[in-house]
Protein backbone atom coordinates (compact mmCIF):
# COMPACT_ATOMS: atom_id res chain seq x y z
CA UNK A 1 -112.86 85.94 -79.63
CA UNK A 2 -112.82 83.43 -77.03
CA UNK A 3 -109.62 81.49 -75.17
CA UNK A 4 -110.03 79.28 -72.00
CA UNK A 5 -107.35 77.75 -70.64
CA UNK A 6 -107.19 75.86 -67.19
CA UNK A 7 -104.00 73.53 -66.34
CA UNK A 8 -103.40 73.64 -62.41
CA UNK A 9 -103.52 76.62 -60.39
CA UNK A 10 -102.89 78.42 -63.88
CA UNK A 11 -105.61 80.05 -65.67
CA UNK A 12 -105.85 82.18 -69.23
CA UNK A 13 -109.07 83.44 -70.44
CA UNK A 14 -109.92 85.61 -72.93
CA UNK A 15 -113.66 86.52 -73.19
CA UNK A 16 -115.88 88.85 -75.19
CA UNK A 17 -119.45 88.88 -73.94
CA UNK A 18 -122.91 91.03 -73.87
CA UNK A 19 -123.78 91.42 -70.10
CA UNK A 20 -127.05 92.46 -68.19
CA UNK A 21 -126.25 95.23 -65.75
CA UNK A 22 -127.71 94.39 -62.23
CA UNK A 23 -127.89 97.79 -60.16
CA UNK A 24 -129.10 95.83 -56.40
CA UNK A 25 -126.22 93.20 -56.08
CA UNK A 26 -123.77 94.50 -58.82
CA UNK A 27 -122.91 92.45 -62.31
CA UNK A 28 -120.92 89.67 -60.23
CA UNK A 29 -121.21 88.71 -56.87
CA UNK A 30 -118.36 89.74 -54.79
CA UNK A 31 -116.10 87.29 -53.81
CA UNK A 32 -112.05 86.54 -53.54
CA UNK A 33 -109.28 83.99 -54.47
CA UNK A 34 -106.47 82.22 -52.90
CA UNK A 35 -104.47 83.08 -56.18
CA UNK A 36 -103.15 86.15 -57.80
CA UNK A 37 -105.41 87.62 -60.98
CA UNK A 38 -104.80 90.25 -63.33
CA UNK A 39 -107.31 91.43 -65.39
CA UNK A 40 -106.93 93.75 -68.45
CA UNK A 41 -109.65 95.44 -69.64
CA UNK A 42 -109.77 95.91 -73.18
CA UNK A 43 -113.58 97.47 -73.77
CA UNK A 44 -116.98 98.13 -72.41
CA UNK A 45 -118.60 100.09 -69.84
CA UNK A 46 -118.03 98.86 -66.57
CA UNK A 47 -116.99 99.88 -63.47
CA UNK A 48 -114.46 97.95 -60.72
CA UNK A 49 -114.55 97.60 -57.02
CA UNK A 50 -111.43 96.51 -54.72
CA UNK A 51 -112.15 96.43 -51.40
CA UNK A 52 -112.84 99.98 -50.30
CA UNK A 53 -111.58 101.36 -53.67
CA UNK A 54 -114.06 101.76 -56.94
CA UNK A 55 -112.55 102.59 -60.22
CA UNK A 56 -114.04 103.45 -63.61
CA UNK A 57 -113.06 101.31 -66.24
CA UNK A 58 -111.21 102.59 -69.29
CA UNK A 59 -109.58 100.50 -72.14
CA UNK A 60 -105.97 99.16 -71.21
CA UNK A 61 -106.90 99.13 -67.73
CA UNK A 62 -104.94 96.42 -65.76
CA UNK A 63 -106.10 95.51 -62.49
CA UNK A 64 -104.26 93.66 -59.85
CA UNK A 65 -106.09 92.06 -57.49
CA UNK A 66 -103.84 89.91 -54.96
CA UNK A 67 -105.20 86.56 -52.84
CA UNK A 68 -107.67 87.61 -50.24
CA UNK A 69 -108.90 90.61 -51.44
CA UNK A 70 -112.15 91.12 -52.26
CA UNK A 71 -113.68 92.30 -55.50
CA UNK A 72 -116.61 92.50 -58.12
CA UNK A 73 -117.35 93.68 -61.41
CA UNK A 74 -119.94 96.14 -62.28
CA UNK A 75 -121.25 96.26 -65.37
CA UNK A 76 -122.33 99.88 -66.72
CA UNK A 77 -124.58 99.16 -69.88
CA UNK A 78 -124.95 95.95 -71.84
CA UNK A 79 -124.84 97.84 -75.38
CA UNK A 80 -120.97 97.89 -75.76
CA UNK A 81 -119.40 94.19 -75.57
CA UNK A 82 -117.07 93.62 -71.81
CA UNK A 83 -113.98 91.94 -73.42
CA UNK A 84 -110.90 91.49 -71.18
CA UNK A 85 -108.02 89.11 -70.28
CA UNK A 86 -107.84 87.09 -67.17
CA UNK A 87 -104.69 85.26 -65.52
CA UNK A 88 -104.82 83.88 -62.57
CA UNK A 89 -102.08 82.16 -60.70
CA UNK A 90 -100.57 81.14 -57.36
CA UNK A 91 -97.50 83.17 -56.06
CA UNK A 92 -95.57 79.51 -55.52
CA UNK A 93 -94.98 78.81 -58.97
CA UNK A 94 -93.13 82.27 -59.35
CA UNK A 95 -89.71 82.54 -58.71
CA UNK A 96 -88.72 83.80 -54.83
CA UNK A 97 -87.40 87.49 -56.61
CA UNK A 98 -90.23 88.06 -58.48
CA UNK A 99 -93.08 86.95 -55.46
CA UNK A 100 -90.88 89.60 -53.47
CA UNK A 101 -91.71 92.17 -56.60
CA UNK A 102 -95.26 91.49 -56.83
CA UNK A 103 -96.62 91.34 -53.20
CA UNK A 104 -95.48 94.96 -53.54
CA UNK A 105 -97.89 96.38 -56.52
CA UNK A 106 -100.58 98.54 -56.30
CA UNK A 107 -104.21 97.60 -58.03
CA UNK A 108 -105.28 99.14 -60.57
CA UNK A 109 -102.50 100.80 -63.89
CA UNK A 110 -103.30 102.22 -67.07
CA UNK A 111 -101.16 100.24 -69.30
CA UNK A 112 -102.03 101.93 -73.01
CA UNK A 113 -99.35 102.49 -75.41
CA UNK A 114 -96.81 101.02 -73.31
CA UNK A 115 -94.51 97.85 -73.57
CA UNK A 116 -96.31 96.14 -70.73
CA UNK A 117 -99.98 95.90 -73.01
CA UNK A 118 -97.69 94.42 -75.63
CA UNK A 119 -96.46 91.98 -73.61
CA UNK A 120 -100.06 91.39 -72.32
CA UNK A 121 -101.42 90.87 -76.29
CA UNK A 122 -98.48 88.21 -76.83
CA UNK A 123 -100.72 85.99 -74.31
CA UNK A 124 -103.55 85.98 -77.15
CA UNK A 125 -101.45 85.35 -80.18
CA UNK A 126 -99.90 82.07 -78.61
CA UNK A 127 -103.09 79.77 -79.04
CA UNK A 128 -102.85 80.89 -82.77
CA UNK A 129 -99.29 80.54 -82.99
CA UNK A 130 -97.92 77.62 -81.20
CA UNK A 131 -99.08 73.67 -81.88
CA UNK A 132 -100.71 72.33 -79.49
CA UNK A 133 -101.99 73.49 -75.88
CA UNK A 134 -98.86 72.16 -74.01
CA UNK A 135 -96.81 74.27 -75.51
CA UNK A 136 -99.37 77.61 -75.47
CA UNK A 137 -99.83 76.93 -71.54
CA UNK A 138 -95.64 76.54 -71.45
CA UNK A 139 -95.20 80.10 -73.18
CA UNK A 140 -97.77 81.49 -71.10
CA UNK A 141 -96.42 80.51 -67.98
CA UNK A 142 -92.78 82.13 -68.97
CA UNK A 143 -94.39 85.39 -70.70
CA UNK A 144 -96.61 85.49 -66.79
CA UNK A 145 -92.51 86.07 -65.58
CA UNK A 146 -91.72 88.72 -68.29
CA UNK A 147 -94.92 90.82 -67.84
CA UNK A 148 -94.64 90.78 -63.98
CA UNK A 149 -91.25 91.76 -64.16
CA UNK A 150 -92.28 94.60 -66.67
CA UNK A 151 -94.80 95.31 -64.28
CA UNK A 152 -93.16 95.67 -61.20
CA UNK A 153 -90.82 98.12 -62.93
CA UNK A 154 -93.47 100.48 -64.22
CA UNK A 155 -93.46 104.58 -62.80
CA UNK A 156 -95.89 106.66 -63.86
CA UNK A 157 -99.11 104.19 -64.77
CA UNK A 158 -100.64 103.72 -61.36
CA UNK A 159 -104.19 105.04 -61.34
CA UNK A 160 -106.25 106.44 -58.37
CA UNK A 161 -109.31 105.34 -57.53
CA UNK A 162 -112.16 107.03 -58.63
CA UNK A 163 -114.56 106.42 -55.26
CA UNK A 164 -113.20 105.39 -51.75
CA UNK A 165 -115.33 104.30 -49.16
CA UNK A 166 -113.42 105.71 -46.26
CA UNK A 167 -114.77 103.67 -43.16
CA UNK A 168 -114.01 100.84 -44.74
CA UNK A 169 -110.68 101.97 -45.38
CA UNK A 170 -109.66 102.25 -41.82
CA UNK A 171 -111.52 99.09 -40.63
CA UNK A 172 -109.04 97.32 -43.03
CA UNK A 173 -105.95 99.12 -42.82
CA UNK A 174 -106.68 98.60 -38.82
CA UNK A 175 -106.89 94.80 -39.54
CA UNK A 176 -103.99 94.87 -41.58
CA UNK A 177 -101.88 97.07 -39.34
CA UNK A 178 -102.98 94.62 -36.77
CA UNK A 179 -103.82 91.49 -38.30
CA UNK A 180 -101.90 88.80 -35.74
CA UNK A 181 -103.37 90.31 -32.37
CA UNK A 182 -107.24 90.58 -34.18
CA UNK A 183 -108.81 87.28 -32.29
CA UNK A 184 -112.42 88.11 -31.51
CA UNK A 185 -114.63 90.94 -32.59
CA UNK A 186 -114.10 92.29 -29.43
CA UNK A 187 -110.58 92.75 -30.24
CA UNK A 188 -111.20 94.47 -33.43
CA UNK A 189 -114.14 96.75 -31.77
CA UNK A 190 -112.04 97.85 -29.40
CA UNK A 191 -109.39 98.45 -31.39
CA UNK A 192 -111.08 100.96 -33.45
CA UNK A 193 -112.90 102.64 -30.85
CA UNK A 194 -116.30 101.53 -32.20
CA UNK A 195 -119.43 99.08 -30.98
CA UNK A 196 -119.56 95.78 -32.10
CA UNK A 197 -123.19 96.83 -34.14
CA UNK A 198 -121.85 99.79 -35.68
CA UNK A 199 -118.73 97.89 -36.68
CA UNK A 200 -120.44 94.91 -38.13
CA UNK A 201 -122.75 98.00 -39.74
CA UNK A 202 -120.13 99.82 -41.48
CA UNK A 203 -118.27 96.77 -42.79
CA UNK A 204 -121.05 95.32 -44.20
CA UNK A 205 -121.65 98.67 -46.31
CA UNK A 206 -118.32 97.76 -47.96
CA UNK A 207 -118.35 93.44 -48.40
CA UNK A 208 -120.58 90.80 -48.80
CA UNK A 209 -119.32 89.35 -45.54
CA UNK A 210 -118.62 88.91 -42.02
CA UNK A 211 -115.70 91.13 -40.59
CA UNK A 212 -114.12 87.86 -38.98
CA UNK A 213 -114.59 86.01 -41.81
CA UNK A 214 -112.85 88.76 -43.83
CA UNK A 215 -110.03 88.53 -40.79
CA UNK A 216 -109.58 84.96 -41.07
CA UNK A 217 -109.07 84.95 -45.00
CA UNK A 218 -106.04 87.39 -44.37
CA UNK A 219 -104.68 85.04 -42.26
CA UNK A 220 -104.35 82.66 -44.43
CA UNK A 221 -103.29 84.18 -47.44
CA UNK A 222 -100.08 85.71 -45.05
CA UNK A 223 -99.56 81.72 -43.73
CA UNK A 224 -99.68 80.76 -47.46
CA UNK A 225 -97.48 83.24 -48.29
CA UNK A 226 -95.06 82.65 -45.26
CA UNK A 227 -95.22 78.91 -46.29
CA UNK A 228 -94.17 80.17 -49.89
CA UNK A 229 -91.05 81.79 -48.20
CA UNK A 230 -89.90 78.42 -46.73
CA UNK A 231 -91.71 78.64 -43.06
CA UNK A 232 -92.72 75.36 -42.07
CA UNK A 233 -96.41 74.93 -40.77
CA UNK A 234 -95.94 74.71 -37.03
CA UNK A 235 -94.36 78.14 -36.94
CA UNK A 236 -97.63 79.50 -38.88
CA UNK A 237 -100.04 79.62 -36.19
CA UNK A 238 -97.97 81.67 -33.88
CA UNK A 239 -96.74 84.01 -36.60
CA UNK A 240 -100.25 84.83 -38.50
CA UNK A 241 -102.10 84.93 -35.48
CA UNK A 242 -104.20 81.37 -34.99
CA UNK A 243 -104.55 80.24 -31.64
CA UNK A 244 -103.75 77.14 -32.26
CA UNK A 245 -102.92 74.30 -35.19
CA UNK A 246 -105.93 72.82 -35.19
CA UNK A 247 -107.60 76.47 -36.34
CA UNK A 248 -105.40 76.91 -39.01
CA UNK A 249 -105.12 74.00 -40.35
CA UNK A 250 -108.75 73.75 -40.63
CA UNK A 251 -108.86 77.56 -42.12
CA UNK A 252 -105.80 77.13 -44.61
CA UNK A 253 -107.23 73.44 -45.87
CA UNK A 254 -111.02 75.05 -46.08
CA UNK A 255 -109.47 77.73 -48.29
CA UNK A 256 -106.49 76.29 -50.47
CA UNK A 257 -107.83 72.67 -50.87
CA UNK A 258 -104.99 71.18 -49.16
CA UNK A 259 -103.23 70.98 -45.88
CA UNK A 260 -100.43 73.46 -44.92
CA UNK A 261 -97.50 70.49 -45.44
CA UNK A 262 -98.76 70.16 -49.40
CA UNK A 263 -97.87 73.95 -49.96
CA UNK A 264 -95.06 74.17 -52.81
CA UNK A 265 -92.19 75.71 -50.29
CA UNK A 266 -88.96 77.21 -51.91
């Protein structure tokens, strides 16, 4: 089985595929969006990193990974088949309620036997179902609203992580804690007590890139959000921590493809 569809900032996918473990730089390359993805995990042997957090993959796993945050597959053995859905869309296109509801969710749920992986299958069945792709990629969108809400509703299906890497954990909850007053490394270094060297050290342990890159990209997934909310541009710099317009307007446009002013606000 195999579904692609791409319309916008909207993506479906439904693959099934044989692939090679790589043990030195992990199955995919680690990297991040400016849009939201969930990924269900139907079957193989694979493992999941989320920033600090690793997690073992088990069938009718849904993970949550939100703009900004970085992440990588790891793929355990290429004898059993990695099959899973992926959605991927931007918060904008959501109703105000419901972006409210999911800036909130955790990561990673285990979703089997349970209303929400039915919802998630109905995804599949439209391309078989419906006419043409207009109206699969118009169900979609409104069964994206129905599993989120179902989603942010859920008790009991949150799973915990089955590796942290602690040091990384408080170099980003530091960052986030402290994201608008983080200009330099030398604001960050201080910050949490530690040299510049053995900062840069233990970060690097945890993500494929720089610790002020890594600060800058949170920056601008809060402006985009902020502009989502109805903030106008100007008041973005001060409020996310840019020292000027010029610098985030050059970050935000680098990242999202387009300048702060052509952000959907509602």
């Amino acid at each position: 089985m195999a579904f692609d569809l791409r319309r916008g900032n909207f993506t479906f996918k439904h693959s099934r595929s044989f692939e090679e473990p790589d043990n030195e730089t992990g199955s995919f390359r680690e990297h991040f969006h400016s849009l939201y993805e969930l990924l269900y995990f139907i079957g193989g042997e694979a493992d999941y990193k989320i920033r600090h957090t690793r997690y073992r993959l088990r069938p009718h796993t849904l993970l949550v990974v939100k703009p900004g945050e970085l992440h990588h597959v790891l793929i355990k053995s290429a004898e059993v088949p990695y099959e899973r859905f992926v959605v991927r869309f931007d918060e904008a296109d959501l109703p105000g309620g419901l972006r409210t509801l999911i800036r909130r969710l955790d990561n990673v749920y285990s979703i089997e036997n349970t209303r929400l992986s039915e919802e998630l299958f109905r995804l599949d069945a439209f391309p078989d179902t419906l006419p043409d792709e207009d109206a699969v990629f118009y169900a979609m969108r409104w069964q994206l609203h129905i599993i989120l809400t179902y989603l942010s509703a859920a008790r009991g299906l949150r799973r915990k992580a089955d590796a942290v890497n602690e040091e990384v954990h408080r170099i980003t909850d530091y960052i986030e804690q402290n994201l608008t007053g983080i200009h330099t490394i030398d604001d960050l270094s201080a910050g949490l007590h530690m040299s510049r060297s053995g900062l840069q050290k233990v970060f690097s342990t945890g993500f494929d890139m720089p610790v002020m890159r890594y600060v800058r990209t949170q920056k601008v997934t809060l402006a985009h959000a902020m502009l989502n909310d109805g903030y106008a541009p100007t008041e973005i710099p001060a409020r996310c921590g840019f020292n000027d317009y010029s610098s985030f307007y050059r970050a935000y446009t680098k990242l999202y493809n387009m300048p702060p002013s052509g952000t959907n606000r509602r």
